[in-house]
Protein backbone atom coordinates (compact mmCIF):
# COMPACT_ATOMS: atom_id res chain seq x y z
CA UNK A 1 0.00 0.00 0.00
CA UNK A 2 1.21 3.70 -1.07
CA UNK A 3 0.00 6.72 -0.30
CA UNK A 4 2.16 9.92 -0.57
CA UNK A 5 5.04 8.31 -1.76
CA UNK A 6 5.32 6.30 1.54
CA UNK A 7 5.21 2.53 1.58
CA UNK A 8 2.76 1.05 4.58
CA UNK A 9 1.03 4.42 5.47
CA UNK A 10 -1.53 1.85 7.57
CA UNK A 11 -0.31 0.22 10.86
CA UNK A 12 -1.48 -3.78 11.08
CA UNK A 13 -2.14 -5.53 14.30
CA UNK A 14 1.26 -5.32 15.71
CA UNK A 15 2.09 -2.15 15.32
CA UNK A 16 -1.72 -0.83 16.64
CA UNK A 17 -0.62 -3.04 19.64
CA UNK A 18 2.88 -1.82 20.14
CA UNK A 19 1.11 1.94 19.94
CA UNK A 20 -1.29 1.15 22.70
CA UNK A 21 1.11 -0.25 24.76
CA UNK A 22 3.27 3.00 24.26
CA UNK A 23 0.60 5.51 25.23
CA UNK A 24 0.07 3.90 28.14
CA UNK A 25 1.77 5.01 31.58
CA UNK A 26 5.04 3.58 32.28
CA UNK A 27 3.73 2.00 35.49
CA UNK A 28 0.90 0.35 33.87
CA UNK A 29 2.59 -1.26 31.30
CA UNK A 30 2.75 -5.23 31.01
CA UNK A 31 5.32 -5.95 29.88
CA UNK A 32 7.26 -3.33 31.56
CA UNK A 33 10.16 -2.67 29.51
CA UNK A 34 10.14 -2.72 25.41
CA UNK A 35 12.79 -5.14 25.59
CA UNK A 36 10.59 -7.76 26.82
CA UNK A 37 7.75 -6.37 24.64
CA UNK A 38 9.83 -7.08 21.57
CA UNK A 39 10.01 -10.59 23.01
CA UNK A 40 6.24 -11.27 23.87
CA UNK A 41 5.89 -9.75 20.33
CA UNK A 42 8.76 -12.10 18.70
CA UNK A 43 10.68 -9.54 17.50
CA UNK A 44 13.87 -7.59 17.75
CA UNK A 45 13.84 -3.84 19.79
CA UNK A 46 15.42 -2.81 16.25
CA UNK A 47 11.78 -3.40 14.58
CA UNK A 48 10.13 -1.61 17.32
CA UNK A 49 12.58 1.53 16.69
CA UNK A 50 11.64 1.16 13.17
CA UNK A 51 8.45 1.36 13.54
CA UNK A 52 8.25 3.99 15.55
CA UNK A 53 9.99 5.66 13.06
CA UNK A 54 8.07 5.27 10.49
CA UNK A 55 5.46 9.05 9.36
CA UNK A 56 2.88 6.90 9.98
CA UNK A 57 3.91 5.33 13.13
CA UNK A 58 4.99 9.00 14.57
CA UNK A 59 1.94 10.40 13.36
CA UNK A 60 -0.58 8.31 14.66
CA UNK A 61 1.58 7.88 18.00
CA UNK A 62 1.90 11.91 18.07
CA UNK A 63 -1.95 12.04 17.69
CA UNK A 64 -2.79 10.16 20.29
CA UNK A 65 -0.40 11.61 23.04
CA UNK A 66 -2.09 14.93 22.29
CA UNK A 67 -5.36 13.35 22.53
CA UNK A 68 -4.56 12.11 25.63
CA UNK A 69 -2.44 15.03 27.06
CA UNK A 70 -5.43 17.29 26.19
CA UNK A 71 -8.31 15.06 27.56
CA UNK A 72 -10.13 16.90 30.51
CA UNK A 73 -10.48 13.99 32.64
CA UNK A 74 -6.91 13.58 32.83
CA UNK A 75 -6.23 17.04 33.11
CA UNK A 76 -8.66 16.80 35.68
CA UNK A 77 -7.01 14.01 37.73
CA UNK A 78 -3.64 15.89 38.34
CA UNK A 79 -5.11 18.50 39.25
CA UNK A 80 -7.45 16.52 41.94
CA UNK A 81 -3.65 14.68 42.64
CA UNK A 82 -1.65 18.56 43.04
CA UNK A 83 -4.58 19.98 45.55
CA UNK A 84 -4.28 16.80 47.59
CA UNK A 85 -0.48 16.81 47.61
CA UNK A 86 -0.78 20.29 48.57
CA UNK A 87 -3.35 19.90 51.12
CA UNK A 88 -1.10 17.75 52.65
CA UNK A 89 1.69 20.17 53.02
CA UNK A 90 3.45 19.59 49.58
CA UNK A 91 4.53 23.26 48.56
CA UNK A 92 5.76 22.56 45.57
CA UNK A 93 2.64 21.29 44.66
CA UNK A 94 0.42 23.87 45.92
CA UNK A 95 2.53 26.39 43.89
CA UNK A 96 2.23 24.06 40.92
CA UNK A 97 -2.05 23.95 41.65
CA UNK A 98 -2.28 27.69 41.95
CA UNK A 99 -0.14 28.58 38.99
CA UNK A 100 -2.27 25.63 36.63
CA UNK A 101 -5.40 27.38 38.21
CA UNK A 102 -4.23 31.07 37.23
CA UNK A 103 -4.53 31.82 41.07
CA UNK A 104 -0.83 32.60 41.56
CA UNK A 105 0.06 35.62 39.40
CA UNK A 106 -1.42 38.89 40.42
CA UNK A 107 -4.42 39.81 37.66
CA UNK A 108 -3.23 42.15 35.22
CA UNK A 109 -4.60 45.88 35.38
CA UNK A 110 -4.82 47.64 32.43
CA UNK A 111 -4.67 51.88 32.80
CA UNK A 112 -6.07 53.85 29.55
CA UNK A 113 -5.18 57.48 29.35
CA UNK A 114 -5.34 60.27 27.10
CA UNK A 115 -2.12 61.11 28.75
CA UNK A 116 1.03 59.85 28.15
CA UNK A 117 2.95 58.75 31.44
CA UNK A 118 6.02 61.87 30.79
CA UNK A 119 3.03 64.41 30.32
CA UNK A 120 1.65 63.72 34.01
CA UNK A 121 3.60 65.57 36.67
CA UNK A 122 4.93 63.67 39.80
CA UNK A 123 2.15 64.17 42.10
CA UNK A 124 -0.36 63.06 39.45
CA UNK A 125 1.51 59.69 38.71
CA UNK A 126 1.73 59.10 42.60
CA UNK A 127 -2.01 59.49 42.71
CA UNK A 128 -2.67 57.06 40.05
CA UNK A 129 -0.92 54.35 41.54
CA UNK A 130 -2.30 55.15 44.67
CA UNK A 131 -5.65 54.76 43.22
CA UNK A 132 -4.59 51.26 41.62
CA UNK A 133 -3.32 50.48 45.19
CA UNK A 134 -6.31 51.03 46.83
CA UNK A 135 -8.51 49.43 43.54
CA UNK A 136 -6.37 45.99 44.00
CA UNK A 137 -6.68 45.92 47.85
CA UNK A 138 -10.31 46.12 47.71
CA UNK A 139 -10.89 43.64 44.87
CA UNK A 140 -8.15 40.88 46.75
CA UNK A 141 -9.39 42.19 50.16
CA UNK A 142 -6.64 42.78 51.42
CA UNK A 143 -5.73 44.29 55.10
CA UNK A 144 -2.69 46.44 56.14
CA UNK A 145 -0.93 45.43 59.10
């Protein structure tokens, strides 16, 4: 089969198998290393690299990765797995939960002016940040102490 120039554009039953068994999580994998795959399978690792190889091996196996890097569930479960780790004192992970959930970095204020920043005198710029101060405290509630 051609298509594009490229011989064997379709995987067969192997190489469908060997893709599965490639998306799936290290940990879950049976068996657990590709050099033991390759000899369930009754091949050499060298096939398995050449397959993998292959544009429509790499395409199908890129394809899939994103489709499973993007799914929400998944998405979902590390960030169910990042609050827990933080909950239970994990820093790094709360950092890494409050950054995914775009609660970490300050919100972004955005001044509009008719004024250009070197027309305003001194005073006048120290009023308009002290009016962003007081804006931001309010909307974060914030206290002095």
């Amino acid at each position: 089969m051609s298509v594009n120039g490229n011989k064997f554009t379709a995987l067969d039953e192997r190489q469908e198998a060997y893709l599965e068994w490639l998306i799936c999580p290290q940990r879950l994998r049976k068996p657990a290393t590709q050099e033991a795959y390759a000899k369930e399978l009754g091949v050499d690792t060298t096939t398995l690299r050449r397959w993998q190889k292959r544009p429509a091996f790499a395409s199908q196996w890129k394809k899939r990765v994103e489709e499973l890097q993007g799914s929400p569930e998944r998405t979902q479960a590390l960030l169910d797995n990042l609050y827990d780790r933080a909950m239970d004192g994990d820093t790094k992970s709360a950092h890494l939960y409050l950054q995914a959930t775009n609660r970490l970095a300050p919100q972004q204020v955005n001044v509009t002016t008719t004024t250009t920043t070197s027309e305003l005198s001194d005073t006048e710029l120290d009023d308009l940040l002290k009016s962003l101060v007081v804006t931001e405290k309010s909307e974060r509630n914030l206290k002095a102490i």
